[in-house]
C-alpha atoms as a PDB file:
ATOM      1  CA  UNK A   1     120.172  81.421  95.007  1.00  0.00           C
ATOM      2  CA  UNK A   2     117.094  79.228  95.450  1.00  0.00           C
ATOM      3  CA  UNK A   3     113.981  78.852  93.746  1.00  0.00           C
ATOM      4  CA  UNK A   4     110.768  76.859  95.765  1.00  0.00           C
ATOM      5  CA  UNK A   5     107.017  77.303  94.413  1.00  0.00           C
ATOM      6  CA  UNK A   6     104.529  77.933  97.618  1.00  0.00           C
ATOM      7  CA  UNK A   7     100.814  76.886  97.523  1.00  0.00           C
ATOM      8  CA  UNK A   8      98.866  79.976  98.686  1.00  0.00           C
ATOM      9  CA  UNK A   9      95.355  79.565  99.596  1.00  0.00           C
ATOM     10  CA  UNK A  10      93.063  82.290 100.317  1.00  0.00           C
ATOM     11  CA  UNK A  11      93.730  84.641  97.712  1.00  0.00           C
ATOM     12  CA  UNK A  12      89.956  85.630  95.495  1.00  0.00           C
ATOM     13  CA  UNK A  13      91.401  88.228  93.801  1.00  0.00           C
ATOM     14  CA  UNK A  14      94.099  91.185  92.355  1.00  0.00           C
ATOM     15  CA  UNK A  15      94.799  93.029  95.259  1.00  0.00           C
ATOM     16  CA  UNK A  16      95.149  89.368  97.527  1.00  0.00           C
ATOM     17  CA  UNK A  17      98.195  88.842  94.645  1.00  0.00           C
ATOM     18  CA  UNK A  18      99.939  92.345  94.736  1.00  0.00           C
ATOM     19  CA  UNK A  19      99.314  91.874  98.937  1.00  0.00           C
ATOM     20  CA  UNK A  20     101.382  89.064  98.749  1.00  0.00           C
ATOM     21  CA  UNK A  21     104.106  89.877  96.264  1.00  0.00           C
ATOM     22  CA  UNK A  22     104.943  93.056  98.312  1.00  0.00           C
ATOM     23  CA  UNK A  23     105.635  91.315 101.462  1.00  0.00           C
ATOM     24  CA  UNK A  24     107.730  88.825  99.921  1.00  0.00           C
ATOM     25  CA  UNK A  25     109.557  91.852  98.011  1.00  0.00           C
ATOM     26  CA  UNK A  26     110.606  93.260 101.639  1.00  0.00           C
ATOM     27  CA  UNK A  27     111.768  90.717 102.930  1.00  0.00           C
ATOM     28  CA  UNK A  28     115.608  90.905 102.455  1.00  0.00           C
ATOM     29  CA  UNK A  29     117.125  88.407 100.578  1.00  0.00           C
ATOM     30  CA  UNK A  30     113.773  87.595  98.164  1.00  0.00           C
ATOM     31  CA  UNK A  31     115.127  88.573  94.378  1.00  0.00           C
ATOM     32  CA  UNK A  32     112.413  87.659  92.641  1.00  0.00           C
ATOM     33  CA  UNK A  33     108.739  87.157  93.355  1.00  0.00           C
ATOM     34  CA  UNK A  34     105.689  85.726  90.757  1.00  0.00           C
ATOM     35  CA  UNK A  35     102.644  85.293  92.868  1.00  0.00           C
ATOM     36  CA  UNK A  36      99.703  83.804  90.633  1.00  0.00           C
ATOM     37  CA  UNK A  37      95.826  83.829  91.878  1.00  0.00           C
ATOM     38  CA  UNK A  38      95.573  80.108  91.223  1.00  0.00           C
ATOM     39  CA  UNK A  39      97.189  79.614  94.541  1.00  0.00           C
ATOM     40  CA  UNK A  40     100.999  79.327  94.395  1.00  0.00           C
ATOM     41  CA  UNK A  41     104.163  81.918  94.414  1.00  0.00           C
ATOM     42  CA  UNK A  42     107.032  81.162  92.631  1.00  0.00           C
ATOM     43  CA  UNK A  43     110.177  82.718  94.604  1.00  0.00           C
ATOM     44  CA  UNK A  44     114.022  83.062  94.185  1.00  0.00           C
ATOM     45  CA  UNK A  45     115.750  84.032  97.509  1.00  0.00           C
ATOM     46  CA  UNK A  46     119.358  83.772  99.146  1.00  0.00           C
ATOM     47  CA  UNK A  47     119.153  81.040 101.083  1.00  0.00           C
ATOM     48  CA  UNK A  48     121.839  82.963 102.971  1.00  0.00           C
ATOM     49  CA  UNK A  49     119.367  85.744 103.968  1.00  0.00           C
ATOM     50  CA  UNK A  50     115.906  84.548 104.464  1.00  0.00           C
ATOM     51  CA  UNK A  51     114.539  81.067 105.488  1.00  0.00           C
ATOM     52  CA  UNK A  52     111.514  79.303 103.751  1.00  0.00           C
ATOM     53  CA  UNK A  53     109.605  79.516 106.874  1.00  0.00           C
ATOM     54  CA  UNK A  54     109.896  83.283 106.990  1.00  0.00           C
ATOM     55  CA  UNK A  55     108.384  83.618 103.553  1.00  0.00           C
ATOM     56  CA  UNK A  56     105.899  81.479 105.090  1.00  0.00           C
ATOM     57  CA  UNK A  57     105.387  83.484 107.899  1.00  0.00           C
ATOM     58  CA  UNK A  58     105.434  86.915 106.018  1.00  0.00           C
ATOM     59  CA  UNK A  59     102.252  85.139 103.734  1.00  0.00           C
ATOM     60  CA  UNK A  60     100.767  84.096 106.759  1.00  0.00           C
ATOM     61  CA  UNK A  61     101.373  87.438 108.479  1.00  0.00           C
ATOM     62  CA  UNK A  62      99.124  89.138 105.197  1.00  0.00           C
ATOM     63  CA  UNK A  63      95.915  86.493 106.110  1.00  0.00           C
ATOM     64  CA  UNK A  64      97.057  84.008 104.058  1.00  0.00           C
ATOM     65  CA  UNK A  65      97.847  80.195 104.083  1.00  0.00           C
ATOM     66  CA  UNK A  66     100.835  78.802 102.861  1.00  0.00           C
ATOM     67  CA  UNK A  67     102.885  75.784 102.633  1.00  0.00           C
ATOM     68  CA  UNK A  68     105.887  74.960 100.289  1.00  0.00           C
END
């Protein structure tokens, strides 16, 4: 397991957190997911599984920004 904290710009409000949090929660190999509105998501994934620039994408993918 790995843990990395992504900056997340572009969220203003509830529903821009639970957006995020439940396409990180598909992707296969994300265990947990804490996605906070001050701009960041703290994620453990198998590294085995899913790549950090797939949780990027999948962020980006929602109308997001993010960078780890």
């Amino acid at each position: 397991m790995q843990n990395i904290r992504l900056t997340i710009t572009g969220m203003h409000c509830g529903g821009c957190v639970k957006s995020v949090t439940r396409v990180l929660e598909e992707l296969e190999g994300v265990e947990q997911v804490k996605v906070m509105l001050e701009g960041y998501a703290d994620i453990q994934f198998d590294e085995n599984n899913v790549s950090i620039s797939q949780l990027i994408d999948a962020i980006e993918d929602a109308g997001f920004d993010a960078t780890a």
